[in-house]
N, C-alpha and C. Protein backbone atom coordinates (compact mmCIF):
# COMPACT_ATOMS: atom_id res chain seq x y z
N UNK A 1 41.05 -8.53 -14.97
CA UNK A 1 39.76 -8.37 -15.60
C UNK A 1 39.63 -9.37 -16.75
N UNK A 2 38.32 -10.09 -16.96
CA UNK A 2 38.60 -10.95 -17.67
C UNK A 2 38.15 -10.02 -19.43
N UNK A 3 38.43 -10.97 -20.25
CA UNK A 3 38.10 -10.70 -21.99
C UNK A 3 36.43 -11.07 -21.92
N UNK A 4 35.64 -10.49 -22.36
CA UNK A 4 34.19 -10.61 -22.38
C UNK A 4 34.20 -10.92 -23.50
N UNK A 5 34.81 -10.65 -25.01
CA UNK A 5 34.74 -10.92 -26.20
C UNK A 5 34.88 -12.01 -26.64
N UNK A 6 33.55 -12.77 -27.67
CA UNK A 6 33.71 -13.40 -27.92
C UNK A 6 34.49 -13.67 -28.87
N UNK A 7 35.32 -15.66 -29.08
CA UNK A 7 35.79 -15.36 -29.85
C UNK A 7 35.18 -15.43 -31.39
N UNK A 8 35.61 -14.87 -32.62
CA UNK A 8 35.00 -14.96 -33.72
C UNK A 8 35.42 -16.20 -34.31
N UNK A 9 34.03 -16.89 -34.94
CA UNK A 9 33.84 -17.83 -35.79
C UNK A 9 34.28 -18.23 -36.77
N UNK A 10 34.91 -18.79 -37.16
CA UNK A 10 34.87 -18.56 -38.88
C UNK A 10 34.05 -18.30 -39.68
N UNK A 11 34.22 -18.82 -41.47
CA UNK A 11 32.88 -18.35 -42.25
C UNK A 11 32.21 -19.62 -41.94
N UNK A 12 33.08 -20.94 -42.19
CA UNK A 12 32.00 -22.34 -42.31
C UNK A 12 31.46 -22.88 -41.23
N UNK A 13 32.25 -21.88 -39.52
CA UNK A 13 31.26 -22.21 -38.71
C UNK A 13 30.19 -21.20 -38.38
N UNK A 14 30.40 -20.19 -38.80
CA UNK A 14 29.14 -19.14 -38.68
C UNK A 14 27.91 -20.13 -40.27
N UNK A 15 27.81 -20.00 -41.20
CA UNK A 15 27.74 -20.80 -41.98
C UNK A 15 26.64 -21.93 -41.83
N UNK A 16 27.63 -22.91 -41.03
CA UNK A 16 26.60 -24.29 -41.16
C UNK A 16 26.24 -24.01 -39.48
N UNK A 17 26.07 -23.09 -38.72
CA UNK A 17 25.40 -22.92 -37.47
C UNK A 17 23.98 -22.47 -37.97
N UNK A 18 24.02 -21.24 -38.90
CA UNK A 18 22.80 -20.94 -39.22
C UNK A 18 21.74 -21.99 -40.07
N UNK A 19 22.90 -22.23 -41.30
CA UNK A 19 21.99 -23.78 -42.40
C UNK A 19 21.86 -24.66 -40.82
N UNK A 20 22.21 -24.75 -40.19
CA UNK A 20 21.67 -26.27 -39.37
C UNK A 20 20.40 -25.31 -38.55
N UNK A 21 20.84 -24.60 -37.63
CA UNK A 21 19.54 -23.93 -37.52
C UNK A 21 17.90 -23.61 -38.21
N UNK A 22 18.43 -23.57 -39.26
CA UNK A 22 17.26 -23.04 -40.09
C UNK A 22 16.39 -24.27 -41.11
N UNK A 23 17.68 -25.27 -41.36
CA UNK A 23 17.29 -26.79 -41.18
C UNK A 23 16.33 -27.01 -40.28
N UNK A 24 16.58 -26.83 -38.93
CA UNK A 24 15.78 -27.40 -38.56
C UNK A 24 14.27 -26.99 -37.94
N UNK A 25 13.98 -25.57 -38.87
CA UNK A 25 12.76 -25.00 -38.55
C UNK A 25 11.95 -25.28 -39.14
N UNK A 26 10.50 -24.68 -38.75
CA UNK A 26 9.31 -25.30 -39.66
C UNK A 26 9.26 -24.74 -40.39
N UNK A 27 9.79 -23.32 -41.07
CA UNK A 27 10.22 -22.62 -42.28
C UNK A 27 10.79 -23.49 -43.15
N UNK A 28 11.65 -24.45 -42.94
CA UNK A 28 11.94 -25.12 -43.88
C UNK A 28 11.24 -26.24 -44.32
N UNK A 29 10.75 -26.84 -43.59
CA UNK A 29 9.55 -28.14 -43.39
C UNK A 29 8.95 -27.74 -44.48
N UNK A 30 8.36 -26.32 -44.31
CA UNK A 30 7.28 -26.32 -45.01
C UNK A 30 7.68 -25.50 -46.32
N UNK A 31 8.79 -25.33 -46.75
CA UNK A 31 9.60 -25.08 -47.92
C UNK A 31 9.89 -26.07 -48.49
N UNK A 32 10.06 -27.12 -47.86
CA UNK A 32 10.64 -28.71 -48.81
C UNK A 32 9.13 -29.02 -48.96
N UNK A 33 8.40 -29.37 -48.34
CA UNK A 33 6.88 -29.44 -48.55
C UNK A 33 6.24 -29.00 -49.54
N UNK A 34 6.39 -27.18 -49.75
CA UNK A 34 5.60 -27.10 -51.18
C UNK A 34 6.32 -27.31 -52.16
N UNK A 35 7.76 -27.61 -51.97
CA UNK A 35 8.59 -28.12 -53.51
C UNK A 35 8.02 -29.19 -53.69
N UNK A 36 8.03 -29.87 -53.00
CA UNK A 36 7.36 -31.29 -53.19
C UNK A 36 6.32 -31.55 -54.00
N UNK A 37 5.17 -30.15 -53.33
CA UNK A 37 3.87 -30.43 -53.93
C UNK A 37 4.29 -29.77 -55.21
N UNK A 38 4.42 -28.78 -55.27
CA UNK A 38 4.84 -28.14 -56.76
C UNK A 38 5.60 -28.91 -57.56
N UNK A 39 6.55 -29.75 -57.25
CA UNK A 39 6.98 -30.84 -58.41
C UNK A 39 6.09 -31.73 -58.55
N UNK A 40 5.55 -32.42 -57.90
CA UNK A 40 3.90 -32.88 -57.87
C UNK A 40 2.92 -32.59 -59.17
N UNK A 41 2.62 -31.86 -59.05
CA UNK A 41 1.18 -30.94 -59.70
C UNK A 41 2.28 -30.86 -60.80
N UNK A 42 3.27 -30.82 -61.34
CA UNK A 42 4.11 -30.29 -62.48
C UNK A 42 4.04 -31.49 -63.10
N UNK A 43 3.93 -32.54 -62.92
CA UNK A 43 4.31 -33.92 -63.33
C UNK A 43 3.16 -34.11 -64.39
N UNK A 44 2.13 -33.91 -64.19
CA UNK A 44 1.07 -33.83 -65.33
C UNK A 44 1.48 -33.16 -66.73
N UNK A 45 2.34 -32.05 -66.42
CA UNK A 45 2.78 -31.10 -67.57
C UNK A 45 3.78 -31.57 -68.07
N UNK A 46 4.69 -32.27 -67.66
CA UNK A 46 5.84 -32.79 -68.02
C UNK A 46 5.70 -34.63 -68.57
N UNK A 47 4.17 -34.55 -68.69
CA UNK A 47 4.12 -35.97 -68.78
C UNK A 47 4.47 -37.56 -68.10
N UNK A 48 5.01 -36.56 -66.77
CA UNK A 48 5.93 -37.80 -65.70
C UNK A 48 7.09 -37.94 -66.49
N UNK A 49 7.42 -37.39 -67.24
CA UNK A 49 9.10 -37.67 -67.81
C UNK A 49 9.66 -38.73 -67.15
N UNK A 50 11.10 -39.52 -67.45
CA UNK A 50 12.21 -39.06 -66.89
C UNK A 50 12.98 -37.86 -66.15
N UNK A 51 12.76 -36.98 -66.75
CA UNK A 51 13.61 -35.86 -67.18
C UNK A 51 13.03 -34.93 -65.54
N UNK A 52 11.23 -35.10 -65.58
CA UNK A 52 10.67 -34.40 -64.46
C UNK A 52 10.96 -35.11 -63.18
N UNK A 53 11.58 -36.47 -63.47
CA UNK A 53 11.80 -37.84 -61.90
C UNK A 53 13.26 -37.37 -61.61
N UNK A 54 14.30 -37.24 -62.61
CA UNK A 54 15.49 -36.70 -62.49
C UNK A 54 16.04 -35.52 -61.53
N UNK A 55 14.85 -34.66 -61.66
CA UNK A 55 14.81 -33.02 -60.99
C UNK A 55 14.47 -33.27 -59.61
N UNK A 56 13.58 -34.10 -59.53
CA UNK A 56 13.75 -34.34 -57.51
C UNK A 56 14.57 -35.05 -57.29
N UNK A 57 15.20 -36.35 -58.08
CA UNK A 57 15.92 -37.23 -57.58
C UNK A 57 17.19 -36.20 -57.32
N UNK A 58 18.01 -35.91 -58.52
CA UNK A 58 19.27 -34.79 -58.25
C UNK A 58 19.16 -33.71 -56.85
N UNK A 59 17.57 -33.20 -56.93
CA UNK A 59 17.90 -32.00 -56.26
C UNK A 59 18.03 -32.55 -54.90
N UNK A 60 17.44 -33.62 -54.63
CA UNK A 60 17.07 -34.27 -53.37
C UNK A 60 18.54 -34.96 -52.79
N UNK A 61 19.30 -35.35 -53.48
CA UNK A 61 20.33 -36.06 -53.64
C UNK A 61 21.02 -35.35 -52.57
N UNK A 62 21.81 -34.44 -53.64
CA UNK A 62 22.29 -32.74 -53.45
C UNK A 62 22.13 -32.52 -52.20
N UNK A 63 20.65 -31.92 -52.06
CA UNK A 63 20.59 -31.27 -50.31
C UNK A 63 20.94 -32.51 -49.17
N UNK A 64 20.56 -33.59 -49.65
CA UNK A 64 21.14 -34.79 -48.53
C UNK A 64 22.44 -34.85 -48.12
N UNK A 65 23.20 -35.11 -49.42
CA UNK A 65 24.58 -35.24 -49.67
C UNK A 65 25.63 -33.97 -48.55
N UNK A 66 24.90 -32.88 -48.66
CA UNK A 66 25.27 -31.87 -48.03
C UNK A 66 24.89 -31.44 -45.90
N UNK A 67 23.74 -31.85 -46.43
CA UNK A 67 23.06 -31.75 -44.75
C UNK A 67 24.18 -33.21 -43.99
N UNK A 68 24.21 -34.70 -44.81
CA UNK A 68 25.32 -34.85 -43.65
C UNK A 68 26.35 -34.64 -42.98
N UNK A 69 26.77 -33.56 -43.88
CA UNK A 69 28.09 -33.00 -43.32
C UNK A 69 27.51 -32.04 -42.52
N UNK A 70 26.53 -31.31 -42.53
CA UNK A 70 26.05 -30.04 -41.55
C UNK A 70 25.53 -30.84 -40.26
N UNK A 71 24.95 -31.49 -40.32
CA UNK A 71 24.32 -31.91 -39.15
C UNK A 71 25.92 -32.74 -38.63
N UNK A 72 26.32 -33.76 -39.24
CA UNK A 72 27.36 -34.15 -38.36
C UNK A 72 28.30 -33.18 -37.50
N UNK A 73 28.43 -32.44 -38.16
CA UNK A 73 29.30 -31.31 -37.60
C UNK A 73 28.18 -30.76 -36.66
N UNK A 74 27.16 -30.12 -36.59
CA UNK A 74 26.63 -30.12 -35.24
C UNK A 74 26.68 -30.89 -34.19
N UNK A 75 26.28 -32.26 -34.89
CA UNK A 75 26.20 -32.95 -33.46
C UNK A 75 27.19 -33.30 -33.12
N UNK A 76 28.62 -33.22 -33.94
CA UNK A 76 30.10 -33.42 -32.51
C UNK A 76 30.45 -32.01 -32.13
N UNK A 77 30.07 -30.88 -32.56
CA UNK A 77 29.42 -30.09 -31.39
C UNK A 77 29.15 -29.99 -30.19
N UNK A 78 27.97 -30.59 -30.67
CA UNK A 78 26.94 -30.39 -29.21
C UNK A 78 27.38 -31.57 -28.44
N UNK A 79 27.96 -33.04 -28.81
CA UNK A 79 28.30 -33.70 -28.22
C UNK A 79 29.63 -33.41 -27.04
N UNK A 80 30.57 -33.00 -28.01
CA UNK A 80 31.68 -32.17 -27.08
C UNK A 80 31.27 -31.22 -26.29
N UNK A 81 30.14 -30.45 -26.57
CA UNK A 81 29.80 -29.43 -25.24
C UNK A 81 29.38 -30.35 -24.42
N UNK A 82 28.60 -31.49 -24.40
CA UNK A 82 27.42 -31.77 -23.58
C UNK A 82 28.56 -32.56 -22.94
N UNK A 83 29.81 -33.33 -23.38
CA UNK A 83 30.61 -34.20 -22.43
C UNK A 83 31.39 -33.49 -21.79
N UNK A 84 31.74 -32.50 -22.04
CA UNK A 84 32.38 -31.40 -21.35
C UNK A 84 31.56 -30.88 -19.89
N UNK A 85 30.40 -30.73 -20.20
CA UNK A 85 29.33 -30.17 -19.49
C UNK A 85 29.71 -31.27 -18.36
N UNK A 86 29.30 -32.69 -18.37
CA UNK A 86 29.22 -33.61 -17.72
C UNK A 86 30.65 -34.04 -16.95
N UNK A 87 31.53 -33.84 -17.96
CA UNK A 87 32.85 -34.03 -17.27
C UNK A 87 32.70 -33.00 -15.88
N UNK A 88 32.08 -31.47 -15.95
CA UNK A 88 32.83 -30.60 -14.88
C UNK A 88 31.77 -30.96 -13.72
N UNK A 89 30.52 -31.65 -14.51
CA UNK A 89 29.70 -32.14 -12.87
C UNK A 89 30.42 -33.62 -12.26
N UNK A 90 30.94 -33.96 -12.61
CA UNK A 90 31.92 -35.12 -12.39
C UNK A 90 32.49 -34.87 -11.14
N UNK A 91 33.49 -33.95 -12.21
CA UNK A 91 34.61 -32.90 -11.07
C UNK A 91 34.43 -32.50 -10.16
N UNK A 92 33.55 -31.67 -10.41
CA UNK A 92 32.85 -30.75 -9.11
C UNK A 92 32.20 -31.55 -8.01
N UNK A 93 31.74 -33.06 -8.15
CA UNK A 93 30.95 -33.67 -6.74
C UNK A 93 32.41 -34.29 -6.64
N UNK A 94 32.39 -34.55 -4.98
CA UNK A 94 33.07 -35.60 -4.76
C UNK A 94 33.18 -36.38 -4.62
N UNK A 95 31.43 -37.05 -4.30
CA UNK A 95 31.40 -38.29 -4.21
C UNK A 95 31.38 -39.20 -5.79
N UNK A 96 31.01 -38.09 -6.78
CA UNK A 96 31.15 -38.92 -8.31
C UNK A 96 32.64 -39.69 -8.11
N UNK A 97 32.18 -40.66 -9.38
CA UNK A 97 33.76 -41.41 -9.42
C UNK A 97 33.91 -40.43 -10.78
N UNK A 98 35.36 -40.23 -10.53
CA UNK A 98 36.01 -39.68 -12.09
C UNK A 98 36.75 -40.79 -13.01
N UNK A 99 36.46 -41.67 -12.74
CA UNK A 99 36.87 -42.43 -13.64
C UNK A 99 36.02 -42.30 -15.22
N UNK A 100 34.52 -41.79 -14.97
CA UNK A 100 33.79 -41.27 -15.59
C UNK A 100 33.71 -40.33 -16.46
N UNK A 101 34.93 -40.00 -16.54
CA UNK A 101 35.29 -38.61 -17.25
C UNK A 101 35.77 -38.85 -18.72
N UNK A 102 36.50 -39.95 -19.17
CA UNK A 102 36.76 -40.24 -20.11
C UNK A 102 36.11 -41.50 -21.01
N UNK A 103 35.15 -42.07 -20.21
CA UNK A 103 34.25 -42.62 -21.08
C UNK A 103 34.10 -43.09 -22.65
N UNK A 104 34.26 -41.96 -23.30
CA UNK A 104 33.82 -41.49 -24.75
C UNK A 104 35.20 -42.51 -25.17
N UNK A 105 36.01 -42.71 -24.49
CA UNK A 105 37.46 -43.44 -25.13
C UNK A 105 37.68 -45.09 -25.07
N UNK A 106 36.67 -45.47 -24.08
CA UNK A 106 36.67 -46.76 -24.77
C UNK A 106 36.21 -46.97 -24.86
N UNK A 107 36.08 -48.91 -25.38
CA UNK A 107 35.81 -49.86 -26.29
C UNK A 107 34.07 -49.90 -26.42
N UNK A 108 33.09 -50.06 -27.59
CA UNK A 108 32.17 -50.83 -27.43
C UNK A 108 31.58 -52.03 -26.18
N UNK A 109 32.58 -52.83 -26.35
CA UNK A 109 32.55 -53.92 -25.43
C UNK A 109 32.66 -53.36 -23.65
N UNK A 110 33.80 -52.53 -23.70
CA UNK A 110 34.05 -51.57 -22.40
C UNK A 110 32.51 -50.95 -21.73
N UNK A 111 31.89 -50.56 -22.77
CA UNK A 111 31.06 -49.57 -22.29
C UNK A 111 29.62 -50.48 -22.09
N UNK A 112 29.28 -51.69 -22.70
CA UNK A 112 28.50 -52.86 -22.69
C UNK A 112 28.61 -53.29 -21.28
N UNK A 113 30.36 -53.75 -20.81
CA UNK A 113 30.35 -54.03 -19.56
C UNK A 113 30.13 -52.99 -18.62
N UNK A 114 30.09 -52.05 -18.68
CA UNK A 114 29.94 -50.83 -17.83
C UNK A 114 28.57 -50.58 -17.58
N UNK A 115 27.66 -50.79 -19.02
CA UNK A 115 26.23 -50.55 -18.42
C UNK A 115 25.58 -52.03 -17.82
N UNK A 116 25.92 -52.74 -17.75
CA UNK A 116 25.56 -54.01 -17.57
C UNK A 116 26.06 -53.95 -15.97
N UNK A 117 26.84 -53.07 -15.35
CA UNK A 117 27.25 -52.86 -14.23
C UNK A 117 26.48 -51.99 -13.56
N UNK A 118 25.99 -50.89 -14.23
CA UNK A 118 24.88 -49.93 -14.01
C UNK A 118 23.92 -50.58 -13.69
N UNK A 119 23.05 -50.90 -14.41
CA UNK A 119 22.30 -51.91 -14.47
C UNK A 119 21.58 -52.57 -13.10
N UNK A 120 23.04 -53.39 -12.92
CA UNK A 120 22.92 -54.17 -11.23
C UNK A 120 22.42 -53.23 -10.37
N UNK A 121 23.71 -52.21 -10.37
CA UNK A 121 23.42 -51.10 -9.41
C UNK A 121 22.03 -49.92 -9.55
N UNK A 122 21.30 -50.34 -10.20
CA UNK A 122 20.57 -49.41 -10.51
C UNK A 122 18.91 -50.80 -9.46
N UNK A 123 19.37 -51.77 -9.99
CA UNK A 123 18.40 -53.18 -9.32
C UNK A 123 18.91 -52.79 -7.84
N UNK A 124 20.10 -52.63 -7.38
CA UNK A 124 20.31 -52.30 -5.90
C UNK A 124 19.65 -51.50 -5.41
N UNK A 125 19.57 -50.22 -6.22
CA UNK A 125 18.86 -48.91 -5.42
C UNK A 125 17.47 -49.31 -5.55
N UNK A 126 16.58 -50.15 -6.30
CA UNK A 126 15.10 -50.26 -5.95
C UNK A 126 14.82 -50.87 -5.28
N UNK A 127 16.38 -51.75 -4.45
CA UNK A 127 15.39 -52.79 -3.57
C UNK A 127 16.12 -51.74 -2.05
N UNK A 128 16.76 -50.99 -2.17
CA UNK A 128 16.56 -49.83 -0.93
C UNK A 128 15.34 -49.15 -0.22
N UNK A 129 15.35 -48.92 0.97
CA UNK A 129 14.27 -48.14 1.50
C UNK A 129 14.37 -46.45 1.53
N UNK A 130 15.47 -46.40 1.21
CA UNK A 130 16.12 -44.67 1.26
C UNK A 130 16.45 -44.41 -0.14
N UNK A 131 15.43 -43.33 -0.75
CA UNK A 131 16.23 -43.46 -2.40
C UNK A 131 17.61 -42.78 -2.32
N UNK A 132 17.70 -42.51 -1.06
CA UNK A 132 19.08 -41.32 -1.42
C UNK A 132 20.32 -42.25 -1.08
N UNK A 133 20.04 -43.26 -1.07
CA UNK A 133 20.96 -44.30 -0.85
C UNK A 133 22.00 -44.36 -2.26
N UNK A 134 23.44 -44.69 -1.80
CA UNK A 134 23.96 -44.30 -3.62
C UNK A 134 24.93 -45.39 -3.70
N UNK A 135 24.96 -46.04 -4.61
CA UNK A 135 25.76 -47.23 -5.01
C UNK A 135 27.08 -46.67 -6.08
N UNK A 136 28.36 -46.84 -5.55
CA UNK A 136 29.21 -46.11 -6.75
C UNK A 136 30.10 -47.11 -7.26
N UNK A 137 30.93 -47.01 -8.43
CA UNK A 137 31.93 -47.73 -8.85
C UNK A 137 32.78 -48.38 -7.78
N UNK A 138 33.54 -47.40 -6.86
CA UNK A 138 34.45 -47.53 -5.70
C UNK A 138 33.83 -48.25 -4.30
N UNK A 139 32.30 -48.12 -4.30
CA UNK A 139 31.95 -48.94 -3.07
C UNK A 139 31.69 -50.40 -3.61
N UNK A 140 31.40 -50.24 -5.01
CA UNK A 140 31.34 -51.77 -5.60
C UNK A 140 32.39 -52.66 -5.15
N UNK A 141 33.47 -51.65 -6.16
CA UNK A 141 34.83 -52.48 -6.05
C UNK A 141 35.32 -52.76 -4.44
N UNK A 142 34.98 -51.80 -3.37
CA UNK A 142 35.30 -52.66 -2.40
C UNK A 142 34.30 -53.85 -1.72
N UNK A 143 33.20 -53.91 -1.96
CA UNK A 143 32.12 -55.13 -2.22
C UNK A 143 33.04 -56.31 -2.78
N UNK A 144 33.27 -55.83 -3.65
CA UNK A 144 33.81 -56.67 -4.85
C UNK A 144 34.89 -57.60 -3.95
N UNK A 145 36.14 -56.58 -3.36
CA UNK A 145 37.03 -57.59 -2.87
C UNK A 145 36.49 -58.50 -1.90
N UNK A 146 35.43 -57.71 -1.11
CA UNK A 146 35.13 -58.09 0.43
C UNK A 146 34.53 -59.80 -0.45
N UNK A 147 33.87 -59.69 -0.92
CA UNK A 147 33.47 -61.24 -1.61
C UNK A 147 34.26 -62.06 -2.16
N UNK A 148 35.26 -61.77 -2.62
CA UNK A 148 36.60 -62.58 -3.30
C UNK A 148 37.14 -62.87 -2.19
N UNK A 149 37.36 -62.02 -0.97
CA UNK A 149 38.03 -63.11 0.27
C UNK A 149 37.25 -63.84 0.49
N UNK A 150 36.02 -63.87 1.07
CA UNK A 150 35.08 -64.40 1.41
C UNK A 150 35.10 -66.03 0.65
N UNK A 151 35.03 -65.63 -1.00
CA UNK A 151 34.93 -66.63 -1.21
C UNK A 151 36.17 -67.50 -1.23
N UNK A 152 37.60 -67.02 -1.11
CA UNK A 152 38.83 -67.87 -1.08
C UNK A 152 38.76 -68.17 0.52
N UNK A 153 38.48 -67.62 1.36
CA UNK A 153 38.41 -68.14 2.55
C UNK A 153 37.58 -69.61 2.64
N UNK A 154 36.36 -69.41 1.93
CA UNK A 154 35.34 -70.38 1.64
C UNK A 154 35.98 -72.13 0.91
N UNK A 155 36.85 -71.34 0.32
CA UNK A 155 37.54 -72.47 -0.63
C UNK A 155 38.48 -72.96 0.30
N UNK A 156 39.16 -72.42 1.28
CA UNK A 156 40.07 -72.95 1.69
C UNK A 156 39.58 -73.67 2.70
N UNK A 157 38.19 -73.46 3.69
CA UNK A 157 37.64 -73.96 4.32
C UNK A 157 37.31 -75.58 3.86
N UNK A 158 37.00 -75.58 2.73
CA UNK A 158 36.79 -77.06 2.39
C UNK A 158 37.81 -77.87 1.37
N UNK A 159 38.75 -77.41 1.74
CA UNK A 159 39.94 -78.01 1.43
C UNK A 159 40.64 -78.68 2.71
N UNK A 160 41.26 -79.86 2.77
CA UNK A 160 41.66 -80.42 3.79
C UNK A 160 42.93 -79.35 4.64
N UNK A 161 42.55 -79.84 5.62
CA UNK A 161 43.88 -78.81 6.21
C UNK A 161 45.09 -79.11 6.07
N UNK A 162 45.36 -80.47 5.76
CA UNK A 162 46.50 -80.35 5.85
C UNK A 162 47.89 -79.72 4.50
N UNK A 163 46.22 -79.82 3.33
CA UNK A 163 46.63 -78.68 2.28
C UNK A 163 46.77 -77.45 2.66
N UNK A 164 45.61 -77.05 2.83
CA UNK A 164 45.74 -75.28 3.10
C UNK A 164 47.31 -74.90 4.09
N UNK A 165 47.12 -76.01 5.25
CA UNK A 165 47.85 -75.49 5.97
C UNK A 165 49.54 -75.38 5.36
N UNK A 166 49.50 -76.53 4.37
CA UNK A 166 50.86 -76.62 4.28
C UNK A 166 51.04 -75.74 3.34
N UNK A 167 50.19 -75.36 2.45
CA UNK A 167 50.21 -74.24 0.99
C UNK A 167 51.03 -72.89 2.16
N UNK A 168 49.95 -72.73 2.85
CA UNK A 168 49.69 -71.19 3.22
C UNK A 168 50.12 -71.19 4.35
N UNK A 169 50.12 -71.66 5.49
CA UNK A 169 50.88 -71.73 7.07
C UNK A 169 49.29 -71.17 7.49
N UNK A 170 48.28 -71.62 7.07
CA UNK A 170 47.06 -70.68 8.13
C UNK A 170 46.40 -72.39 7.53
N UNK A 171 45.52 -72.33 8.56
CA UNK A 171 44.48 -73.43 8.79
C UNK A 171 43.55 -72.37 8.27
N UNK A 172 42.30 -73.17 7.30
CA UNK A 172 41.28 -72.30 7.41
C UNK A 172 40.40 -71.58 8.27
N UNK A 173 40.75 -72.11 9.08
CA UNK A 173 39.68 -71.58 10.65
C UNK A 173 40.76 -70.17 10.80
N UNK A 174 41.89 -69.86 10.41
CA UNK A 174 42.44 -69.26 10.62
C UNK A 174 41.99 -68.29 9.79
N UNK A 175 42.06 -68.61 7.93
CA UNK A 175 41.25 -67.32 6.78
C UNK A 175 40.09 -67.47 7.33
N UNK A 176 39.20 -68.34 7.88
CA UNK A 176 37.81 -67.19 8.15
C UNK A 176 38.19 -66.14 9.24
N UNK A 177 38.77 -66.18 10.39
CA UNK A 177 38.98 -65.26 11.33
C UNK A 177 39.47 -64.02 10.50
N UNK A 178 40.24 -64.00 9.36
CA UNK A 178 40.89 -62.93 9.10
C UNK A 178 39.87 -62.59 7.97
N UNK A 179 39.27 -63.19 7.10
CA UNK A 179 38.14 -62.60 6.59
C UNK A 179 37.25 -61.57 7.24
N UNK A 180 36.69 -62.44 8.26
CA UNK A 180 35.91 -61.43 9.02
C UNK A 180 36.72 -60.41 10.22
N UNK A 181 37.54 -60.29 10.49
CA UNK A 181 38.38 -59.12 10.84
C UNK A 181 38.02 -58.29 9.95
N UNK A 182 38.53 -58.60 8.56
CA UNK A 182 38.76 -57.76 7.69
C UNK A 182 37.18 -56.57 7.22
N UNK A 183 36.37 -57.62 7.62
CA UNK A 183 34.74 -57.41 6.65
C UNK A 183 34.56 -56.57 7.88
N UNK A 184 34.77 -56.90 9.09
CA UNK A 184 34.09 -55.95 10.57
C UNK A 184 35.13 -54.33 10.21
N UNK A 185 36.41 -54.90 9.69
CA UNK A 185 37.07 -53.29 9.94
C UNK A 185 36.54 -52.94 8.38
N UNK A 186 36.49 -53.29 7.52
CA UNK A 186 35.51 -52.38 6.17
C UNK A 186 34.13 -52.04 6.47
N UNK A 187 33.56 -52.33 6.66
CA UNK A 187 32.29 -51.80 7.22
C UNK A 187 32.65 -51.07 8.05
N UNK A 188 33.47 -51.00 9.10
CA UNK A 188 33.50 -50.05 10.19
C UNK A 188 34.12 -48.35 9.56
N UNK A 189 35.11 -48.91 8.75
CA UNK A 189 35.94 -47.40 7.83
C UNK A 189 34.54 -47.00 6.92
């Protein structure tokens, strides 16, 4: 039988769940709003001080100074739920690639080349006639090789034979035959 109970919170996450909550209602909107106006309309009485510019600047300071720590802490929160979330739809298809799962761990640059890979594949699926057509990491990468023979076959083709042949023991007429062996049995698997 499983535990239905939840587990309990602490104080500073029970705490800044509610301040971020309540942050972000129009109860509060419109609580910072009439402070506003009410320090406003006060400024006449106070002569515009210093002293009256001081009292929003501090108080304003203050609640800032504090909300970034509340809100940050929400949003790696909600971020960790939501990659979590995404990790188990990952999991759960089979045709997803899981390489996808850890994402969040690399580089800037990593993730630049990654959408820039998307990208392509995303230009592939509009020039399809079937949207359900699906382009993945793993059919890339075997794209990927099928063109790297292709193109070393290509290279070796216009290289004299009596290079290729002596490099490699195959005449190029020989790498195209095995290129396309190769391209007829990938397409065929």
């Amino acid at each position: 039988m499983k535990n239905n109970k939840k587990k309990k919170l602490s104080f500073f996450e029970r705490f800044s769940n509610k301040i971020t909550a309540w942050a972000g209602s129009s109860y509060a909107f419109s609580g910072a709003f009439l402070l506003i106006l009410a320090w406003a309309l006060c400024g006449p009485l106070f002569d515009y001080s210093e002293t009256w510019q001081l009292v929003i600047n501090t108080g304003t300071t203050i609640i800032t100074f504090l909300m970034v720590f509340l809100i940050q802490k929400s949003q790696n929160k909600d971020g960790k739920a939501i990659q979590l979330k995404l990790n188990e739809l990952i999991a759960a298809d089979e045709r997803a690639s899981n390489r996808m799962v850890d994402l969040e761990d690399l580089t800037e640059e990593e993730l630049d080349r990654l959408h820039r890979f998307y990208e392509k594949l995303s230009d592939l699926a509009e020039k399809e006639d079937d949207i359900h057509t699906s382009h993945s990491i793993d059919a890339a990468e075997k794209i990927n090789k099928l063109k790297r023979a292709r193109e070393k076959a290509f290279t070796l083709s216009l290289q004299s034979p009596a290079k290729s042949g002596a490099a490699t023991g195959k005449t190029a007429a020989d790498a195209r035959k095995t290129v396309k062996r190769n391209t007829k049995h990938k397409d065929a698997g």
